[in-house]
Protein backbone atom coordinates (compact mmCIF):
# COMPACT_ATOMS: atom_id res chain seq x y z
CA UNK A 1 188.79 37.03 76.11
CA UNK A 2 188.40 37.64 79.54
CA UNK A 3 190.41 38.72 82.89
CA UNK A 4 190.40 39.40 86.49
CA UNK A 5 189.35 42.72 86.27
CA UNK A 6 186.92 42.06 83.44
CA UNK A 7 185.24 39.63 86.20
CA UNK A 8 185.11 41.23 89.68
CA UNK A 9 182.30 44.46 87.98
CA UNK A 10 180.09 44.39 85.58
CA UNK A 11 180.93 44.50 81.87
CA UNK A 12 182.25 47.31 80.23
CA UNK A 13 181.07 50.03 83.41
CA UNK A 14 184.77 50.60 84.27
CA UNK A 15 185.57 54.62 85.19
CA UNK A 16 185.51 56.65 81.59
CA UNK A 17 184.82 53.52 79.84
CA UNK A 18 182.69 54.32 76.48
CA UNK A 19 179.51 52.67 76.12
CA UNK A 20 179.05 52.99 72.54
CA UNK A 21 182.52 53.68 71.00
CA UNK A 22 184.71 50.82 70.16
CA UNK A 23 187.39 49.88 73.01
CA UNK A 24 189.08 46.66 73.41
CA UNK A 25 188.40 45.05 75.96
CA UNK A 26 191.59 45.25 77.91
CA UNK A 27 195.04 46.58 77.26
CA UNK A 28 196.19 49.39 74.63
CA UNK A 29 195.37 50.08 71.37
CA UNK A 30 195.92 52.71 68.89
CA UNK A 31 195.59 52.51 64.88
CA UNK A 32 192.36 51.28 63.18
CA UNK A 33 194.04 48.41 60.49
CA UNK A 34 192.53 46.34 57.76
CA UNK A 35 189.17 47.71 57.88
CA UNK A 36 187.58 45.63 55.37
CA UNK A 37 183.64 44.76 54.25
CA UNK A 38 183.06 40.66 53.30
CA UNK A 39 180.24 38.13 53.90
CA UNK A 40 178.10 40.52 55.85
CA UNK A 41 181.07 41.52 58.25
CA UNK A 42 182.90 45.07 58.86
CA UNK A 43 186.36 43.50 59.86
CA UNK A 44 187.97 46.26 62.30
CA UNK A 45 191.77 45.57 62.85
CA UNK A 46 193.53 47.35 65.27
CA UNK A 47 197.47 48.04 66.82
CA UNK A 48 197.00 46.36 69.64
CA UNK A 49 199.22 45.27 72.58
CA UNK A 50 197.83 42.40 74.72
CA UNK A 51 200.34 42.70 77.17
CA UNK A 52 200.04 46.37 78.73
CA UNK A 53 197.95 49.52 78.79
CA UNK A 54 200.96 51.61 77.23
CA UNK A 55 202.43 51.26 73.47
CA UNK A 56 204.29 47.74 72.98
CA UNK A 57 205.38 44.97 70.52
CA UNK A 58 202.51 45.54 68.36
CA UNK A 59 200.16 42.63 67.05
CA UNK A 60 196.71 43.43 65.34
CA UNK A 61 193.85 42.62 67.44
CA UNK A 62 190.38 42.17 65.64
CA UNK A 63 186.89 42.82 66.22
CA UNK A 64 183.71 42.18 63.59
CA UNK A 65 180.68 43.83 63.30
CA UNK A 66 177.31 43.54 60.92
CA UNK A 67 176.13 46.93 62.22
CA UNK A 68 179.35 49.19 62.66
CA UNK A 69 178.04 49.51 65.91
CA UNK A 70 178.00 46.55 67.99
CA UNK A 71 181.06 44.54 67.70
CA UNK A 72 182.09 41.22 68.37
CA UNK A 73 185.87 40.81 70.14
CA UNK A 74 187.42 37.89 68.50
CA UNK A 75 191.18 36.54 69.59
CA UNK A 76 194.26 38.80 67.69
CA UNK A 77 194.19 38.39 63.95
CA UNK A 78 198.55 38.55 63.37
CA UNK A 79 200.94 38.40 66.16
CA UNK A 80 205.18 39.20 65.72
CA UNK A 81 207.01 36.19 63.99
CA UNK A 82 210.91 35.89 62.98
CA UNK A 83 210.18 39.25 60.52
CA UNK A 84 209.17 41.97 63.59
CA UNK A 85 206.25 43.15 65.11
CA UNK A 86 202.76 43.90 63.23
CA UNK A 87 202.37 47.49 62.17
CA UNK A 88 199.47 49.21 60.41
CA UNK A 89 198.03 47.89 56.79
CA UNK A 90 195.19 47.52 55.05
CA UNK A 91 192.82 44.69 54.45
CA UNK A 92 191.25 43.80 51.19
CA UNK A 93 189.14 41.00 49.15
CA UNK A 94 190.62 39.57 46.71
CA UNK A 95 187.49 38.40 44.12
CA UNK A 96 189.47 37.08 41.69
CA UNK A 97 192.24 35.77 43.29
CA UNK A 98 194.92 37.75 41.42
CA UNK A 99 197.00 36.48 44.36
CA UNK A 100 196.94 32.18 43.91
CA UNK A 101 195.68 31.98 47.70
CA UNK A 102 192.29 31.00 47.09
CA UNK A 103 191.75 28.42 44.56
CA UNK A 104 190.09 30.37 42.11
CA UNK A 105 187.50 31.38 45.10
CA UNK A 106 187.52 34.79 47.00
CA UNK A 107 189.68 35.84 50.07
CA UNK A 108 190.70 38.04 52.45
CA UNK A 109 194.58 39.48 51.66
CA UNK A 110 196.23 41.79 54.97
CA UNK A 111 198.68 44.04 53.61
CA UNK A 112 201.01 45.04 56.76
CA UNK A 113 204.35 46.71 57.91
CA UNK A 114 206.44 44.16 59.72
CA UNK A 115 209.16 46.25 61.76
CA UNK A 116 212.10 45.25 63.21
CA UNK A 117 215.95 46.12 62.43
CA UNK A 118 218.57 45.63 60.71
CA UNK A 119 220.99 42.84 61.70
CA UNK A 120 223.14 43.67 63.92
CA UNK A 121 222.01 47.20 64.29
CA UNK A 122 219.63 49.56 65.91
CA UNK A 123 218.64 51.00 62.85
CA UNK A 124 214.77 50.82 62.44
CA UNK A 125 213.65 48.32 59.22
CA UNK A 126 210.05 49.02 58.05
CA UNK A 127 209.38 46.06 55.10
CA UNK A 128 205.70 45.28 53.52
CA UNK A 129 204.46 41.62 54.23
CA UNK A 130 201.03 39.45 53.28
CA UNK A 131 198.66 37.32 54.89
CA UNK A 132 195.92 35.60 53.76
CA UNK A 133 192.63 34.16 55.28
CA UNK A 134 190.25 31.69 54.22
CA UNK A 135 187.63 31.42 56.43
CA UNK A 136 186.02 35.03 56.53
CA UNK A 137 188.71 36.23 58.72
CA UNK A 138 188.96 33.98 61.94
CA UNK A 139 192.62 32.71 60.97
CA UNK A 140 195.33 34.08 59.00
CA UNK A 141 198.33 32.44 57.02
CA UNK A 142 201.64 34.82 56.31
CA UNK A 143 202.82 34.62 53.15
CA UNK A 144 206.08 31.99 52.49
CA UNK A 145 207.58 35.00 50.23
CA UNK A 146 207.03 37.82 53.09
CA UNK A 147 208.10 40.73 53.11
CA UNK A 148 207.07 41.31 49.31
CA UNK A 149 208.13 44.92 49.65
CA UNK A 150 211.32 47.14 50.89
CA UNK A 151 213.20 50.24 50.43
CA UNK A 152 216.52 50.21 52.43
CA UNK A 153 217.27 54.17 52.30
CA UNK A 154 214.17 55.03 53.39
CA UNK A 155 213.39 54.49 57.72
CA UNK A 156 210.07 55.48 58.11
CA UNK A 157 208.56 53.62 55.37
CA UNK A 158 204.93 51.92 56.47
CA UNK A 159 201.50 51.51 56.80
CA UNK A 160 199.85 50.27 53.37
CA UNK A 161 196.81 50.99 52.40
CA UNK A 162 195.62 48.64 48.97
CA UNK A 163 193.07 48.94 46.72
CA UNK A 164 191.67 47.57 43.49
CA UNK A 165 191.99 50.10 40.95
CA UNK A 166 189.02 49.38 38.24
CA UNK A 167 190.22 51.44 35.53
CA UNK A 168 193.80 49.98 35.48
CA UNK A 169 193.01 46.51 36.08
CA UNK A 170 195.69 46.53 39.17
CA UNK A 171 196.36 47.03 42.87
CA UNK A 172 197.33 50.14 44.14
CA UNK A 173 199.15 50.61 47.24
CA UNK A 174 199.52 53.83 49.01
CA UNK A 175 202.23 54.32 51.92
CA UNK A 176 204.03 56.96 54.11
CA UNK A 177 207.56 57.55 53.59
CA UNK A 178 209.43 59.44 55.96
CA UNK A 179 207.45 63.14 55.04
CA UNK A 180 205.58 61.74 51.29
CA UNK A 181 203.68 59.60 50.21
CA UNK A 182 204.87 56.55 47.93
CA UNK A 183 202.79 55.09 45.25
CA UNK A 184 203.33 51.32 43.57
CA UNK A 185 201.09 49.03 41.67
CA UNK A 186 200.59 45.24 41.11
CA UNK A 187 198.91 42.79 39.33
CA UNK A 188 198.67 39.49 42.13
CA UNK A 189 199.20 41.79 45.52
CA UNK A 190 203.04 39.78 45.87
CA UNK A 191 205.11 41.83 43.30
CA UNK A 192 204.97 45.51 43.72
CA UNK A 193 206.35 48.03 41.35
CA UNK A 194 207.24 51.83 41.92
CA UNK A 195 204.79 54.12 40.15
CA UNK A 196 205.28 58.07 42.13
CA UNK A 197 205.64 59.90 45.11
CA UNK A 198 203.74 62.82 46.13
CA UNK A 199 203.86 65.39 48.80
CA UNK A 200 207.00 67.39 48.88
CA UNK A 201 206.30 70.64 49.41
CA UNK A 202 202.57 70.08 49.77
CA UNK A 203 200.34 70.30 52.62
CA UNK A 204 201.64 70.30 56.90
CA UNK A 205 204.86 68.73 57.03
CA UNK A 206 205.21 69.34 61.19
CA UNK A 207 205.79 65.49 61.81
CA UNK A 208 206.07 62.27 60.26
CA UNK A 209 203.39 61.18 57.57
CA UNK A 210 201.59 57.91 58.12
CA UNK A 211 198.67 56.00 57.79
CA UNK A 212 197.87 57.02 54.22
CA UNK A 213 194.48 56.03 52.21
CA UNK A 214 193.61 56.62 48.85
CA UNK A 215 189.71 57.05 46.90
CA UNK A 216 187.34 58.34 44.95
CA UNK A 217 184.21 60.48 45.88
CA UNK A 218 181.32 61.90 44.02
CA UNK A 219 180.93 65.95 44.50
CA UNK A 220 177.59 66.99 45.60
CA UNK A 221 176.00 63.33 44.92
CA UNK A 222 177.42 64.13 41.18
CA UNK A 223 178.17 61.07 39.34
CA UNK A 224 179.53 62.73 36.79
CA UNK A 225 181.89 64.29 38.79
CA UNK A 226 184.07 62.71 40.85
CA UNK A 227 187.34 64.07 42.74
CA UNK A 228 190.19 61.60 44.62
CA UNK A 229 190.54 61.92 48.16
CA UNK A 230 194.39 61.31 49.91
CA UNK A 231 194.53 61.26 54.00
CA UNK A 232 197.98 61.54 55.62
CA UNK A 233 197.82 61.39 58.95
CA UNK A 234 200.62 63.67 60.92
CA UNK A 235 202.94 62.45 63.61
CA UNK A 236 203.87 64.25 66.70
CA UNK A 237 206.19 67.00 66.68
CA UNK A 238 206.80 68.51 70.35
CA UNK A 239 207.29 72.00 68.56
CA UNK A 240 203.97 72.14 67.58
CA UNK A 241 200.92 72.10 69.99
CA UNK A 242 198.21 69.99 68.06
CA UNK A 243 199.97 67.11 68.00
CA UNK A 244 198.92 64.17 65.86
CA UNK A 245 196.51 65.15 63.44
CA UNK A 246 195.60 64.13 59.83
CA UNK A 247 194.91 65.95 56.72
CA UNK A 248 193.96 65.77 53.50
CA UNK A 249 194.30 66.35 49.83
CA UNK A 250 191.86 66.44 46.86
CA UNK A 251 192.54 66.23 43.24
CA UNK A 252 193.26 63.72 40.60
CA UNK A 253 194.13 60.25 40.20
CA UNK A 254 195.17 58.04 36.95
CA UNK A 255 196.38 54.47 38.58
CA UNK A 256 199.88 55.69 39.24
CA UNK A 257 200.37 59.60 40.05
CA UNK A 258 198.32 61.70 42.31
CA UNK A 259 197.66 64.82 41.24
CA UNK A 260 196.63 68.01 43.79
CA UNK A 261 193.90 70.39 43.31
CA UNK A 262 194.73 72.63 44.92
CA UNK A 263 198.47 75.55 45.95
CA UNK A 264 200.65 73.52 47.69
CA UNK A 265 200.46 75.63 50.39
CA UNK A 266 196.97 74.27 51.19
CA UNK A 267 196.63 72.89 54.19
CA UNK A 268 192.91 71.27 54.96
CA UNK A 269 192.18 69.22 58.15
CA UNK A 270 189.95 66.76 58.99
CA UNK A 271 189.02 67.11 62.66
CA UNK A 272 189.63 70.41 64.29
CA UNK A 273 189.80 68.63 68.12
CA UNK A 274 192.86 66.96 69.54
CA UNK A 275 191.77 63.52 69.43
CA UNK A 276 190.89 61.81 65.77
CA UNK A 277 194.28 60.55 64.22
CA UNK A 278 195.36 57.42 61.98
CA UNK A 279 191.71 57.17 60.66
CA UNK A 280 191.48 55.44 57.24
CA UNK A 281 188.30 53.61 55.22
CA UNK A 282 186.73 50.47 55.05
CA UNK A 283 187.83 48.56 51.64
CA UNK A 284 184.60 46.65 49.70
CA UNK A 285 182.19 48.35 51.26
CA UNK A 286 179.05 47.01 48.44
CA UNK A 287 178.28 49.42 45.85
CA UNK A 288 174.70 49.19 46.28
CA UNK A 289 175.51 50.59 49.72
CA UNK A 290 178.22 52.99 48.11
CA UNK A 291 179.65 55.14 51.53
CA UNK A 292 182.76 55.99 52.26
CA UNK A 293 182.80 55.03 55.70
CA UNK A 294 185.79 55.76 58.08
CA UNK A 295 186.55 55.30 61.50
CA UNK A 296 189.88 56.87 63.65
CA UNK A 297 191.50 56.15 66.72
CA UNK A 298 190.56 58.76 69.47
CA UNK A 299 193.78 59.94 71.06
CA UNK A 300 196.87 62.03 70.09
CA UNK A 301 200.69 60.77 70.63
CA UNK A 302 200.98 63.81 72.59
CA UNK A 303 199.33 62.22 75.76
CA UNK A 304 198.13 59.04 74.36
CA UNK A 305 200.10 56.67 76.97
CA UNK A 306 198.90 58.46 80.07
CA UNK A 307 195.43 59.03 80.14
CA UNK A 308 193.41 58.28 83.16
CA UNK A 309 192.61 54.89 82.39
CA UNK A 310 193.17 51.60 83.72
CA UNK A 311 192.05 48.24 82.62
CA UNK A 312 192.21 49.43 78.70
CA UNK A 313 193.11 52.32 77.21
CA UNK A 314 191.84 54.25 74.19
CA UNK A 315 188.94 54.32 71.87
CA UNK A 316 188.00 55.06 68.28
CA UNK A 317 185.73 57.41 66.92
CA UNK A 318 182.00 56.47 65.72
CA UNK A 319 181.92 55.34 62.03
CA UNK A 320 181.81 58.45 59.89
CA UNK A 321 180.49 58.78 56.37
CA UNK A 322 182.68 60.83 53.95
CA UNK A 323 181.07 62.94 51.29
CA UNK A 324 182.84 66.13 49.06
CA UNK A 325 181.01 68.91 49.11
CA UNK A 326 181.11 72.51 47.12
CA UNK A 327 181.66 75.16 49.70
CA UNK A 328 182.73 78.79 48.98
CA UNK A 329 186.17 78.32 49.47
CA UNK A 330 186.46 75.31 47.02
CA UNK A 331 185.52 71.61 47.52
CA UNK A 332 185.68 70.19 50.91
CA UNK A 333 185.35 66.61 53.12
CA UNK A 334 182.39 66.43 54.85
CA UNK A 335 181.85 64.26 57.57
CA UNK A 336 178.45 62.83 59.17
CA UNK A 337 177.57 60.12 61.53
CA UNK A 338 176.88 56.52 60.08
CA UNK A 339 172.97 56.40 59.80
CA UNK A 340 173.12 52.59 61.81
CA UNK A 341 173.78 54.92 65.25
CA UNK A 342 170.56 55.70 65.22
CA UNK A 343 169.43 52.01 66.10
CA UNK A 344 170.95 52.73 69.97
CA UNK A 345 168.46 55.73 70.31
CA UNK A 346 166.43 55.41 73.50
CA UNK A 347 164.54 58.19 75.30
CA UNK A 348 164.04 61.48 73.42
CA UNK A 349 163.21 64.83 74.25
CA UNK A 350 161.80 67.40 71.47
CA UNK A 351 162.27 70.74 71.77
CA UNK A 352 160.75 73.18 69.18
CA UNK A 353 161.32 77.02 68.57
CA UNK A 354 162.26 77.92 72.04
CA UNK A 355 163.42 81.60 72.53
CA UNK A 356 166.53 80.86 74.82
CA UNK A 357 168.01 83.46 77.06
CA UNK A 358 170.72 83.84 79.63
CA UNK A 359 169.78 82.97 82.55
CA UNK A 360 167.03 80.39 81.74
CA UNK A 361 168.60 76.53 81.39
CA UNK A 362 165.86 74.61 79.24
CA UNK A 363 167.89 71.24 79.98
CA UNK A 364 167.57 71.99 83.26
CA UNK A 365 166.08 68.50 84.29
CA UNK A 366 168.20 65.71 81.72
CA UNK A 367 171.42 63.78 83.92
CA UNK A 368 172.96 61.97 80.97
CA UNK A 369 177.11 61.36 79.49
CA UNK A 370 175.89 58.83 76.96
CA UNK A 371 173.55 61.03 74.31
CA UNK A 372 173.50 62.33 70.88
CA UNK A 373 172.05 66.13 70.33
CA UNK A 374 170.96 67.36 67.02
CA UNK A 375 169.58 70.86 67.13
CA UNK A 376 169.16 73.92 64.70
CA UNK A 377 169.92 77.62 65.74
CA UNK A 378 168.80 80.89 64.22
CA UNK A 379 171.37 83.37 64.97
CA UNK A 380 169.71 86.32 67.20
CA UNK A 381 171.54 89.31 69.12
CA UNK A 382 173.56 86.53 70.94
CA UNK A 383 176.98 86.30 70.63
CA UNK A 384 177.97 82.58 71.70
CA UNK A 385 175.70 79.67 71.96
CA UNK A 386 175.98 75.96 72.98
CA UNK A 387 175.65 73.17 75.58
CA UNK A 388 177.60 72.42 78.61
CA UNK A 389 178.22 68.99 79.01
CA UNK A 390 179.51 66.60 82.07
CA UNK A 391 178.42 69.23 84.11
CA UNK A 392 179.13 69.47 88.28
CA UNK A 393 180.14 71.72 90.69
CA UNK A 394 183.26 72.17 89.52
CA UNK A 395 183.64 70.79 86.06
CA UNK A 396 182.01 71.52 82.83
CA UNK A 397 182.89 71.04 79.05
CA UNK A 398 181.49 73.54 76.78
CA UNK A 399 180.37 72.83 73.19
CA UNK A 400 179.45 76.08 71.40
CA UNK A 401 179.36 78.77 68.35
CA UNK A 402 180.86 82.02 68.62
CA UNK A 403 178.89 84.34 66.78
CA UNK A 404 181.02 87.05 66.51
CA UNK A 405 184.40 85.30 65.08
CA UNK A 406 182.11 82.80 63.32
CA UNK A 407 183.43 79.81 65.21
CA UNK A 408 183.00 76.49 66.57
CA UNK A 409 184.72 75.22 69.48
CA UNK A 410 185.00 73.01 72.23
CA UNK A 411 186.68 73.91 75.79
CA UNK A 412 188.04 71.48 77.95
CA UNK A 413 189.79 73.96 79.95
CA UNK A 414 187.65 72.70 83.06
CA UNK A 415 186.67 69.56 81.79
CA UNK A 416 187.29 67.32 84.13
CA UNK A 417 190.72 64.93 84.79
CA UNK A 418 193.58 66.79 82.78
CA UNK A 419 196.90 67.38 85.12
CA UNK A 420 198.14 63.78 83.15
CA UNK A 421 199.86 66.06 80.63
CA UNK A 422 200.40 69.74 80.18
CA UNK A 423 199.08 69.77 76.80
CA UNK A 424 195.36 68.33 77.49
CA UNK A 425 193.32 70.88 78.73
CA UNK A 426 192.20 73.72 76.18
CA UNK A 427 190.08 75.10 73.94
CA UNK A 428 189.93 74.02 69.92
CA UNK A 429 187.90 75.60 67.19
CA UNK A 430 187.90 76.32 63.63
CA UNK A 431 185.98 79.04 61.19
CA UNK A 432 181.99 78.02 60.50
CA UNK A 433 180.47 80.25 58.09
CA UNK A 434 176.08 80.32 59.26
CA UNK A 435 174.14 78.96 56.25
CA UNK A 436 170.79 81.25 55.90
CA UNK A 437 172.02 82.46 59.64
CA UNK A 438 171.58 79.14 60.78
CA UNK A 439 174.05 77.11 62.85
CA UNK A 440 173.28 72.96 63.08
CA UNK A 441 175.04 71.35 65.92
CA UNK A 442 174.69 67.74 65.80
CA UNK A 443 176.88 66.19 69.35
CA UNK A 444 178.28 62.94 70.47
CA UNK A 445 178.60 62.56 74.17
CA UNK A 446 179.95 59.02 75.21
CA UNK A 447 181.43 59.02 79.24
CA UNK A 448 184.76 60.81 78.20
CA UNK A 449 184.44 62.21 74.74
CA UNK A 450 182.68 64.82 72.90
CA UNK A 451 182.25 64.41 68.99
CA UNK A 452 180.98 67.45 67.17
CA UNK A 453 179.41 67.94 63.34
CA UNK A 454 178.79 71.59 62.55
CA UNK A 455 176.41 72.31 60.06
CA UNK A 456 176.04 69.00 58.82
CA UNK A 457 179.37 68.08 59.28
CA UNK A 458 181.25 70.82 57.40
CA UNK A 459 183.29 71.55 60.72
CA UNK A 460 184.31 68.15 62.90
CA UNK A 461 185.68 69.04 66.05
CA UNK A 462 186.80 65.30 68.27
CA UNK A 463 188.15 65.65 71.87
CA UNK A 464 188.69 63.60 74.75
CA UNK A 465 187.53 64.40 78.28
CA UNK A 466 187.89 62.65 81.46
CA UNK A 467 184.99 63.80 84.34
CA UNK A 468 183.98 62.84 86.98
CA UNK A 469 181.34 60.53 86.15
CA UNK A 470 178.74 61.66 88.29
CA UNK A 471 178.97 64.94 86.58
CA UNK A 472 175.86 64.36 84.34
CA UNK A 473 174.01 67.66 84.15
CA UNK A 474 173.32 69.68 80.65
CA UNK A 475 172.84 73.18 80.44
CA UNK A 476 171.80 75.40 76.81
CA UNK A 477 173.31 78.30 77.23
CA UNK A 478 173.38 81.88 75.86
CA UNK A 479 175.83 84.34 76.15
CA UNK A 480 174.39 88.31 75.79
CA UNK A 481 170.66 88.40 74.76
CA UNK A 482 168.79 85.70 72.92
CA UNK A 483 169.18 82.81 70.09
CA UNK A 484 166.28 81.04 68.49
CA UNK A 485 166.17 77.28 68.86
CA UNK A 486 164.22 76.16 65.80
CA UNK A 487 164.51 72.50 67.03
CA UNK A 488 165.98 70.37 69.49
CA UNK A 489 166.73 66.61 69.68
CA UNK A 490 168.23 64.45 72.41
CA UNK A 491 168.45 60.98 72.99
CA UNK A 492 169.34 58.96 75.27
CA UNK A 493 171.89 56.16 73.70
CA UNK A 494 171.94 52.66 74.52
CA UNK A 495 175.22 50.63 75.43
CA UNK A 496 176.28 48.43 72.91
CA UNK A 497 178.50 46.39 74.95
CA UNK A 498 175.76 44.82 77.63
């Protein structure tokens, strides 16, 4: 793929442009969509539309990867046909080809929302359609029998996630409808049947659900004891000033009903930032590997259509790994960085139990809006801690702990480009409880975002920023007496696009 703009400046060095986040390269894009593992490949889908930088007939464009890091643009996997546009899905392999595609051999099987409406009226039509590829990916055939799956009464009723599910011997397919979540099996991935619905009157209901997913996770590493994991992600609402955001549930799962932990009333978050929504996981990822790995897309409907960029617009997140972990308040989704980031480390600096004061900026000489930071705190007499980042005269994005409310947070009050929507600038931040009066801070800095894991990634905090991009100076700072930096480390991170 390649355009006029692409070929008057360098590759990927356009303003805000991420260097090691995945964008496409031109045009808009929003939900990550058949993420699926097979032949060595991480297969990253995505809403796509190839014909403007705002929201449009969608089609899915595609992307592979052997690293989850450097990724390989290849032309649009599904485009609209006579049954609508291409919504969100789900990718998966079919091994034993339950579905007659493959000749007895292996496949890939898309499981997609084709929208359009009904005849001869403006009322929305959400239906549940198949394709099918035989050559790891590079082309895909529709299914004759398409859609395979519909519900008339109910509008809102897409984006499938699929799955094998072992101890049923059947598919499972999870999928948002209208504020739940619907639940129906099959045996060949064409005939679906109605098994249960779950979520009224449980969890954040402040917008539409979508982009559902659905699995299992060890607790603590525990292999004997495993909990099931349910994302909803959460439309827009203008009455409510996050936005889009996802949460999730945990509890139990027995091939048909889903089953919640925990008081209805329970609401638990993924990302405490503006700016991780839609994200679901990759499907066959090997069990000798066995992560959970995730990815979202890095903007929120609030302003998603207007931010400062030109030739392209919008990002995802880095690859996360999901674990459960037992925390004092219950068991809770933890979220780290996929190790195979650490292959773009460049330069480093080490900095080793440093008594930091006001006053005194130990970062004093790095210029850098591409690094990762990983450093340990113990908490002294100060009362907030943390890095500015995309730092200038005028501009500055703060990344920090407030020791007195026991909080993390990031401020983009004054971080740069914001007057594109009333909503952008601010500050977000969420409750981080010190473990052994130690705070971890472990940051993401890529051009125009800021990805935070708090004490080992217990407390996620994504946001978008948009400064100027000479603004490249990094300041520790302390607020009221002293902290103790146990250990600092900062790299420098290589572009994966040139």
């Amino acid at each position: 793929m390649t355009n006029n703009v692409l070929e008057k400046q360098p590759y990927y060095t356009e303003k805000y442009r991420p260097q090691y986040h995945f964008t496409p390269e031109r045009q808009w894009m929003n939900d990550p969509n058949g993420m699926v593992f097979y032949n060595g490949e991480y297969h990253l889908f995505y809403q796509y539309h190839p014909n403007g930088t705002t929201w449009g007939p969608m089609h899915w464009g595609h992307a592979v990867s052997k690293d989850l890091v450097h990724w390989e643009h290849l032309p649009i996997g599904l485009a609209p046909d006579e049954h609508g546009t291409i919504f969100s899905g789900s990718a998966v392999v079919d091994w034993n080809d339950t579905s007659g595609f493959f000749d007895g051999q292996s496949g890939l099987v898309a499981i997609f929302t084709h929208a359009d409406t009904y005849p001869d009226s403006d009322r929305p039509r959400q239906r549940q359609s198949l394709a099918f590829s035989k050559d790891n990916g590079r082309t895909w055939i529709k299914y004759e029998g398409n859609p395979v799956l519909q519900e008339e009464n109910i509008i809102d009723f897409r984006d499938p996630k699929v799955f094998w599910h072992r101890e049923t011997n059947q598919w499972v397919m999870v999928i948002a409808a209208g504020q739940t979540v619907r639940i129906y099996t099959s045996q060949n991935l064409t005939s679906w049947e109605f098994a249960s619905e779950f979520g009224e009157g449980h969890g954040s209901h402040q917008g539409v659900w979508e982009c559902p997913d659905l699995f299992e996770l060890t607790v603590d590493g525990d292999s004997n004891q495993k909990k099931w994991v349910l994302f909803v992600s959460i439309g827009n609402d203008p009455k409510y000033e996050e936005g889009s955001r996802t949460q999730y549930f945990i509890g139990e799962f027995d091939g048909k009903t889903f089953f919640n932990d925990y008081k209805p009333e329970t609401t638990l978050w993924i990302d405490h930032g503006r700016d991780n929504y839609a994200g679901v996981s990759w499907s066959d990822v090997p069990a000798e590997d066995g992560r959970r790995i995730y990815i979202g897309w890095m903007s929120n409907w609030q302003y998603a259509n207007v931010t400062p960029t030109k030739e392209w617009r919008s990002a995802m997140t880095i690859p996360r790994v999901l674990e459960l972990k037992k925390t004092e308040e219950g068991i809770r989704l933890v979220q780290k960085p996929v190790r195979e980031l650490q292959g773009i480390r460049d330069k480093k600096i080490l900095i080793q139990n440093e008594v930091v004061v006001p006053g005194k900026n130990i970062l004093e000489n790095v210029n850098s809006n591409t690094f990762e930071i990983i450093a340990e705190f113990e908490i002294g007499t100060a009362k907030e801690f943390g890095f500015k980042v995309c730092k200038g005269a005028n501009e500055e994005t703060i990344i920090g702990f407030d020791a007195e409310n026991q909080t993390l947070f990031i401020d983009r009050t004054n971080s740069g480009e914001a007057a594109f929507h009333e909503a952008f600038a601010g500050k977000h931040e969420c409750y981080l409880l010190p473990e052994n009066n130690k705070i971890t801070l472990h940051v993401f800095v890529d051009q125009s975002s800021v990805e935070l894991f708090g004490n080992n990634g217990k407390a996620v905090i994504t946001d978008l920023i948009f400064p100027n991009q000479e603004n490249k100076h990094l300041e520790l700072y302390v607020k009221h007496e002293e902290i103790k930096l146990h250990s600092l480390e900062l790299y420098s991170l290589k572009s994966t696009w040139r």
